[in-house]
PDB file of N, CA and C in Angstrom:
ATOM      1  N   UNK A   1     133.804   7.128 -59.515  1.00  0.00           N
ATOM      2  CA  UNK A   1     133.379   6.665 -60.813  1.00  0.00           C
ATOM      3  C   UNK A   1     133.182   5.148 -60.751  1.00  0.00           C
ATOM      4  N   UNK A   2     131.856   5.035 -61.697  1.00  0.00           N
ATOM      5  CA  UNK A   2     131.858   3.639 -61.162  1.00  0.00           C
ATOM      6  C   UNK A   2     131.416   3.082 -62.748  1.00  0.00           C
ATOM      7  N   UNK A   3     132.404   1.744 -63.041  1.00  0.00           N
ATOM      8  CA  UNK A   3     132.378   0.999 -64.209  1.00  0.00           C
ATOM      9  C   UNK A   3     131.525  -0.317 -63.919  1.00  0.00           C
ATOM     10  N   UNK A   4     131.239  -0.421 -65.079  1.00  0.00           N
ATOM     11  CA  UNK A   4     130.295  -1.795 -65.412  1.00  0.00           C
ATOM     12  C   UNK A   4     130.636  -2.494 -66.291  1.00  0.00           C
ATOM     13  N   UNK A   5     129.947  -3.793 -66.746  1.00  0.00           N
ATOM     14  CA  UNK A   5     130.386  -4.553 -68.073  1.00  0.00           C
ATOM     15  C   UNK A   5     129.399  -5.635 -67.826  1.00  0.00           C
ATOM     16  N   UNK A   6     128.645  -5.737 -69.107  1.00  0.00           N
ATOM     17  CA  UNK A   6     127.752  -6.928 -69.107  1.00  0.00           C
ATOM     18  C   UNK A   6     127.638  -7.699 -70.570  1.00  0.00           C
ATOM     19  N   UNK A   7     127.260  -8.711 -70.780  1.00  0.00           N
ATOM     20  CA  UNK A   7     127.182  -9.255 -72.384  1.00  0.00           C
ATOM     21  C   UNK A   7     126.051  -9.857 -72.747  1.00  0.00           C
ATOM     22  N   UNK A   8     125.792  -9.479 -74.066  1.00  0.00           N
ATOM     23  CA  UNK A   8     124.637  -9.865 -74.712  1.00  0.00           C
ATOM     24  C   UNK A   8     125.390 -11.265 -75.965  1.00  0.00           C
ATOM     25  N   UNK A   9     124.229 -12.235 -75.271  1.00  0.00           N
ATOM     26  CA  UNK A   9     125.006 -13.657 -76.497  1.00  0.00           C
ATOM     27  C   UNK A   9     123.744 -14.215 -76.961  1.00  0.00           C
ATOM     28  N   UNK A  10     124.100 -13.947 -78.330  1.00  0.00           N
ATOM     29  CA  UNK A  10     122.890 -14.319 -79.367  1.00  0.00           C
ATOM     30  C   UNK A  10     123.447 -15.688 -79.893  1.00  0.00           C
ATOM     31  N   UNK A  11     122.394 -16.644 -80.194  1.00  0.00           N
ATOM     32  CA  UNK A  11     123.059 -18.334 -80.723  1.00  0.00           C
ATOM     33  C   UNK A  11     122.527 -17.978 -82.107  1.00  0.00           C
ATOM     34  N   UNK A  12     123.175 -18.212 -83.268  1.00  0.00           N
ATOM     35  CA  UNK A  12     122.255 -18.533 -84.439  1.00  0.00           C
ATOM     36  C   UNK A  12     122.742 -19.569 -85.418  1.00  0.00           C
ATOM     37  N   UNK A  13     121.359 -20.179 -85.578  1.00  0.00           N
ATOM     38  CA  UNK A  13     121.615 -21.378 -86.347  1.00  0.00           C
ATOM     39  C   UNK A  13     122.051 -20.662 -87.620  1.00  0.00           C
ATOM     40  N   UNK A  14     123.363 -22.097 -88.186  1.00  0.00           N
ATOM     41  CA  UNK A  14     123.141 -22.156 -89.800  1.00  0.00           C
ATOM     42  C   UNK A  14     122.785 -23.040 -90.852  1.00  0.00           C
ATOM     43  N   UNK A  15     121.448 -23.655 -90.409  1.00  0.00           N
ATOM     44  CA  UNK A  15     121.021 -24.657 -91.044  1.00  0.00           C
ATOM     45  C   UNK A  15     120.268 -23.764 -92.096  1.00  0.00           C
ATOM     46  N   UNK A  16     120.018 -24.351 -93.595  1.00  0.00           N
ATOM     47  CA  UNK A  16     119.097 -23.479 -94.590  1.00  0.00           C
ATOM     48  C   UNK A  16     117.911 -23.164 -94.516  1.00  0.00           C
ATOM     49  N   UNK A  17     117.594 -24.303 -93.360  1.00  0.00           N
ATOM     50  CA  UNK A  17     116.121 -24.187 -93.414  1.00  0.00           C
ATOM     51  C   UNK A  17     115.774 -23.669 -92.339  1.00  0.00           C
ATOM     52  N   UNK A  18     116.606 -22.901 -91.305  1.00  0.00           N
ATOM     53  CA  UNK A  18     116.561 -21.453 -90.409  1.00  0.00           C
ATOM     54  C   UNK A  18     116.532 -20.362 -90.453  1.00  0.00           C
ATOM     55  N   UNK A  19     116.423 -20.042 -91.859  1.00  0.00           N
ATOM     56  CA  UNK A  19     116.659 -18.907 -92.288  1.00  0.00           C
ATOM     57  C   UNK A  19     115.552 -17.732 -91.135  1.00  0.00           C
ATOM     58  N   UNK A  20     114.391 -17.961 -90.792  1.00  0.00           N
ATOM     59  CA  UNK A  20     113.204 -17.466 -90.127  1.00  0.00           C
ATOM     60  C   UNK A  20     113.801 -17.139 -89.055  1.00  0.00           C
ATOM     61  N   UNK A  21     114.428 -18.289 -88.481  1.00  0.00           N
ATOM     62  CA  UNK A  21     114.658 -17.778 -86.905  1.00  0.00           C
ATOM     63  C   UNK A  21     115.662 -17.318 -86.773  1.00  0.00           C
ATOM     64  N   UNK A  22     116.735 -17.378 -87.993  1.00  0.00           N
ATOM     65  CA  UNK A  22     118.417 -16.665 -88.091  1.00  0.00           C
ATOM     66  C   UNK A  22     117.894 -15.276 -87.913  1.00  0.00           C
ATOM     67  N   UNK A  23     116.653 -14.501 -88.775  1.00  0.00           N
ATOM     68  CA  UNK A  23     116.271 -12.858 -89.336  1.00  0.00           C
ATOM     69  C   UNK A  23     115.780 -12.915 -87.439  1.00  0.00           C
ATOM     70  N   UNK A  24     115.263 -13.719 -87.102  1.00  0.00           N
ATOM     71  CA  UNK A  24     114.349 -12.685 -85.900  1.00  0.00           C
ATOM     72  C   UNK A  24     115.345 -12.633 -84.761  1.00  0.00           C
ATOM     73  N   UNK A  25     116.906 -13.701 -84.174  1.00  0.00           N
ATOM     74  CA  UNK A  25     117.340 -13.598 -83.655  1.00  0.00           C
ATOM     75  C   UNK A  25     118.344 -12.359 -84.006  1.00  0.00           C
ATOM     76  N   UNK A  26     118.704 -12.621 -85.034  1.00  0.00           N
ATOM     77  CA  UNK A  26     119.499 -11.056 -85.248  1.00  0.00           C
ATOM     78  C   UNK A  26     118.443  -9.802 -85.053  1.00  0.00           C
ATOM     79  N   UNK A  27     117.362  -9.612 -85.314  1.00  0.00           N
ATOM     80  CA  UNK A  27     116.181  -8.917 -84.839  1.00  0.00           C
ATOM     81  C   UNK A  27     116.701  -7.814 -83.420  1.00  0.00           C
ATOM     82  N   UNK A  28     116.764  -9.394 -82.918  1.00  0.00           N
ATOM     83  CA  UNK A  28     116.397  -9.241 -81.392  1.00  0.00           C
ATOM     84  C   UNK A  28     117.741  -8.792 -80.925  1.00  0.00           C
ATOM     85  N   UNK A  29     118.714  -9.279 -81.344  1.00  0.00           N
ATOM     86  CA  UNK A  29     120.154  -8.887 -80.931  1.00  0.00           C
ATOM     87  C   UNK A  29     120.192  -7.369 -81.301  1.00  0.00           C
ATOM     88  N   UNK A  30     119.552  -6.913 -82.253  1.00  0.00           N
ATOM     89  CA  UNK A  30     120.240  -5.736 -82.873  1.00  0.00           C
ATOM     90  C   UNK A  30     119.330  -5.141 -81.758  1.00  0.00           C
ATOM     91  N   UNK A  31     118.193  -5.104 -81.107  1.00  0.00           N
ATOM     92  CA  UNK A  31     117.087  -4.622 -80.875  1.00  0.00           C
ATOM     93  C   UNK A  31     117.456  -4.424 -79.114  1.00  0.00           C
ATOM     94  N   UNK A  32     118.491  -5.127 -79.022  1.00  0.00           N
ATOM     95  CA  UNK A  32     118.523  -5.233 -77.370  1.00  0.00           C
ATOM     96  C   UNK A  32     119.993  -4.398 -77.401  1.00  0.00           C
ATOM     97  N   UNK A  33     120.744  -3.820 -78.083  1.00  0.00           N
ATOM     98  CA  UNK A  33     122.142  -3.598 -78.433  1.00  0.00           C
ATOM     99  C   UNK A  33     121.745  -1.891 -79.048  1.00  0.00           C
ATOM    100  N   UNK A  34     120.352  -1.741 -79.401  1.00  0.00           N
ATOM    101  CA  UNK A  34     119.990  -0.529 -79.171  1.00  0.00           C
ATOM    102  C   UNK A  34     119.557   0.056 -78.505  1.00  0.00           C
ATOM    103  N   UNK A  35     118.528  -0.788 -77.121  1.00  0.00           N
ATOM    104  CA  UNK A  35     118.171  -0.608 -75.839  1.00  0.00           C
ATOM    105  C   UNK A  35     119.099  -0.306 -74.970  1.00  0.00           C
ATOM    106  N   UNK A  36     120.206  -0.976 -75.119  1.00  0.00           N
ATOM    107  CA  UNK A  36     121.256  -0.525 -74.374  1.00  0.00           C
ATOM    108  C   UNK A  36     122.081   0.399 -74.466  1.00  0.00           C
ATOM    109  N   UNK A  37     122.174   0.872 -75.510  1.00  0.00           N
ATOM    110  CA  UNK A  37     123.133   1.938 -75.933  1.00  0.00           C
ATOM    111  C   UNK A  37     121.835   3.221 -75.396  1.00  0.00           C
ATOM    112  N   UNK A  38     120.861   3.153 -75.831  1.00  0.00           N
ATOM    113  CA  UNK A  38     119.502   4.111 -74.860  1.00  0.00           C
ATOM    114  C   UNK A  38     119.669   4.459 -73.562  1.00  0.00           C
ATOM    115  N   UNK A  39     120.354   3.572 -73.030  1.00  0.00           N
ATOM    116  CA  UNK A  39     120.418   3.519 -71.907  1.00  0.00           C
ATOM    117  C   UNK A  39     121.811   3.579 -71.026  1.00  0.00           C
ATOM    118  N   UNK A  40     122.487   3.974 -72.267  1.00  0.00           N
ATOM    119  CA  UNK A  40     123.950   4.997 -71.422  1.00  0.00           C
ATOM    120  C   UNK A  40     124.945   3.431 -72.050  1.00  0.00           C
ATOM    121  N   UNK A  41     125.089   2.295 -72.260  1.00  0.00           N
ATOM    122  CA  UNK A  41     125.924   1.430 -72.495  1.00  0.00           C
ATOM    123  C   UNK A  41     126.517   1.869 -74.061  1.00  0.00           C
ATOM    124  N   UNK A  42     127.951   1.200 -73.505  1.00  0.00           N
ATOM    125  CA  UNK A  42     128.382   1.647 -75.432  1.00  0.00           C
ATOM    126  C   UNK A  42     129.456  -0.160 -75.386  1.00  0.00           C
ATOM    127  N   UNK A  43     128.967  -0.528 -77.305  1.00  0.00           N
ATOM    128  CA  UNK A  43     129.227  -1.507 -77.257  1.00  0.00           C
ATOM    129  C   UNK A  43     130.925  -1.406 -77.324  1.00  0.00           C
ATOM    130  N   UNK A  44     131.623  -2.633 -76.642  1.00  0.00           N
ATOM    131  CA  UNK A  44     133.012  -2.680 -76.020  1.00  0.00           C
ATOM    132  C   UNK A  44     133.846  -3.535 -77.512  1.00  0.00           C
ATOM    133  N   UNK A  45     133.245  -4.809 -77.304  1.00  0.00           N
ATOM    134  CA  UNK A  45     134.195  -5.366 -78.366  1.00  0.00           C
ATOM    135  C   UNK A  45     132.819  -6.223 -78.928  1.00  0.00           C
ATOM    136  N   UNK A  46     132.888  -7.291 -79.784  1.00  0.00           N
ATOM    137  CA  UNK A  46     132.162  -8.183 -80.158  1.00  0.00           C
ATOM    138  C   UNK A  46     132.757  -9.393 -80.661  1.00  0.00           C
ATOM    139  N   UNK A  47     132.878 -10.761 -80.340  1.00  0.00           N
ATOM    140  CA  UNK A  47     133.507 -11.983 -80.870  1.00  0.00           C
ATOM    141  C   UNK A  47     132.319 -12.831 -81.226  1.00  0.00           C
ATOM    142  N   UNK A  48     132.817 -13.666 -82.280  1.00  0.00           N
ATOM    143  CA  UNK A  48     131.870 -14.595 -82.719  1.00  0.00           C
ATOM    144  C   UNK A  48     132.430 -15.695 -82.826  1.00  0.00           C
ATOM    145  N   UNK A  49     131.773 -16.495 -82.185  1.00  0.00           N
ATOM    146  CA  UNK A  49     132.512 -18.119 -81.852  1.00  0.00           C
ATOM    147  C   UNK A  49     131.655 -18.610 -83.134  1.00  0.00           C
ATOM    148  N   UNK A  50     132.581 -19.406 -84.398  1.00  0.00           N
ATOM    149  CA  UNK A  50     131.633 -20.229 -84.835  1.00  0.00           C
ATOM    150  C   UNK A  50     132.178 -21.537 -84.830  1.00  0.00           C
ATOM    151  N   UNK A  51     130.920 -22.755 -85.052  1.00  0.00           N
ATOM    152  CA  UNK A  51     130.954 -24.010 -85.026  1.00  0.00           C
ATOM    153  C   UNK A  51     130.275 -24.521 -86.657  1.00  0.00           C
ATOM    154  N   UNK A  52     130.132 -25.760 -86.488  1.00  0.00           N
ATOM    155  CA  UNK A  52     129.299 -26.305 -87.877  1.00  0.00           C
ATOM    156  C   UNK A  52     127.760 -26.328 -87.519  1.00  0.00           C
ATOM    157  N   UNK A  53     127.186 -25.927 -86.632  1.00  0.00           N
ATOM    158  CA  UNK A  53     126.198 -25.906 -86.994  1.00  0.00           C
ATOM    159  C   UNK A  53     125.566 -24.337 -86.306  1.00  0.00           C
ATOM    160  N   UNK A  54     126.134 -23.633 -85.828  1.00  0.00           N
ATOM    161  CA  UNK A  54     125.562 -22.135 -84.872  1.00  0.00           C
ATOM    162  C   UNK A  54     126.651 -21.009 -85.319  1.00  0.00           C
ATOM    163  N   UNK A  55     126.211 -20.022 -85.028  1.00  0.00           N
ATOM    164  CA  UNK A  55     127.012 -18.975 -84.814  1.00  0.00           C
ATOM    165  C   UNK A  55     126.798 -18.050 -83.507  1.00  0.00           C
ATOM    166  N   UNK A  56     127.379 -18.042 -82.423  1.00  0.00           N
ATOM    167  CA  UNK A  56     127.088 -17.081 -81.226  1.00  0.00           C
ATOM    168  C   UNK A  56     127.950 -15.916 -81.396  1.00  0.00           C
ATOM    169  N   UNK A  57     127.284 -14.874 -81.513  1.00  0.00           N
ATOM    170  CA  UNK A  57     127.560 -13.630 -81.292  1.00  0.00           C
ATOM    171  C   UNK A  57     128.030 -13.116 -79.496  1.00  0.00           C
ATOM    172  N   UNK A  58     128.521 -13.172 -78.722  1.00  0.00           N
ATOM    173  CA  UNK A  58     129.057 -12.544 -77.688  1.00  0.00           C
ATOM    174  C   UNK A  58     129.793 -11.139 -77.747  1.00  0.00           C
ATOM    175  N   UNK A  59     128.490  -9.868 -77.155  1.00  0.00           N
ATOM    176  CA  UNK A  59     128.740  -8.459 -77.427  1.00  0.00           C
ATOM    177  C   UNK A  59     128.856  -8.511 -76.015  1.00  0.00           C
ATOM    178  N   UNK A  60     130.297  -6.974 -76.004  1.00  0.00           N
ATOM    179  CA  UNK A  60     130.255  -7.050 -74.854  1.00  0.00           C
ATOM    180  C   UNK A  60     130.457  -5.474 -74.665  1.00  0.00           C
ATOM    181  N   UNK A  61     129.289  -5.126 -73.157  1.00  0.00           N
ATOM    182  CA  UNK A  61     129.202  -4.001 -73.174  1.00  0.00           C
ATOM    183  C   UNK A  61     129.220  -3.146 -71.857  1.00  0.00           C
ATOM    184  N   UNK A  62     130.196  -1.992 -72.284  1.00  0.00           N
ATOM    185  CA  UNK A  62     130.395  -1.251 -71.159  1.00  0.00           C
ATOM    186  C   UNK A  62     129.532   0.137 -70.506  1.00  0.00           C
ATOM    187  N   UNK A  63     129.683   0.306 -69.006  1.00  0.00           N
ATOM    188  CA  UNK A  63     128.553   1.249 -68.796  1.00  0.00           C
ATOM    189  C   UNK A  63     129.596   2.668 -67.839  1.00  0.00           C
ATOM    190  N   UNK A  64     129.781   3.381 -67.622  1.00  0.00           N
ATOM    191  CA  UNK A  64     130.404   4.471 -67.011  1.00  0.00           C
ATOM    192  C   UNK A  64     129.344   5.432 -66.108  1.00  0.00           C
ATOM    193  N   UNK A  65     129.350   5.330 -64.819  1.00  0.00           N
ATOM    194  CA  UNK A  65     128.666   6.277 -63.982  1.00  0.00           C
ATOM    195  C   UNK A  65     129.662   7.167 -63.078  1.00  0.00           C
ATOM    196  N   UNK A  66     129.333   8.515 -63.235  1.00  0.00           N
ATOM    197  CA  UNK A  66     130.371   9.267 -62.264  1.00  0.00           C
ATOM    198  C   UNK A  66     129.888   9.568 -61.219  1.00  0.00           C
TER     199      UNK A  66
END
């Protein structure tokens, strides 16, 4: 049996006037976090580091082959 683990880290601004690129990066996060789960990964944990001006999402995800 053979284990895996890889992570998907999304940055998103929180400035007001990001709002555009806040919707398409979560977009894309959600969009790559369903590709993967397609593809046999299941999500493990998820932490979110925030600061004053970003928020990074760090998903982390596991894969199982027998």
């Amino acid at each position: 049996m053979r284990h895996q683990a890889t992570t998907i880290r999304t940055v998103i601004a929180k400035r007001d006037d990001a709002n555009e690129a806040r919707t398409a990066a979560l977009n894309d996060r959600d969009n790559q976090l369903r590709a993967a789960s397609d593809m046999g990964w299941a999500l493990a944990h998820t932490a979110v580091i925030n600061s004053t001006d970003y928020a990074t999402f760090v998903d982390t995800l596991t894969h199982t082959e027998e």
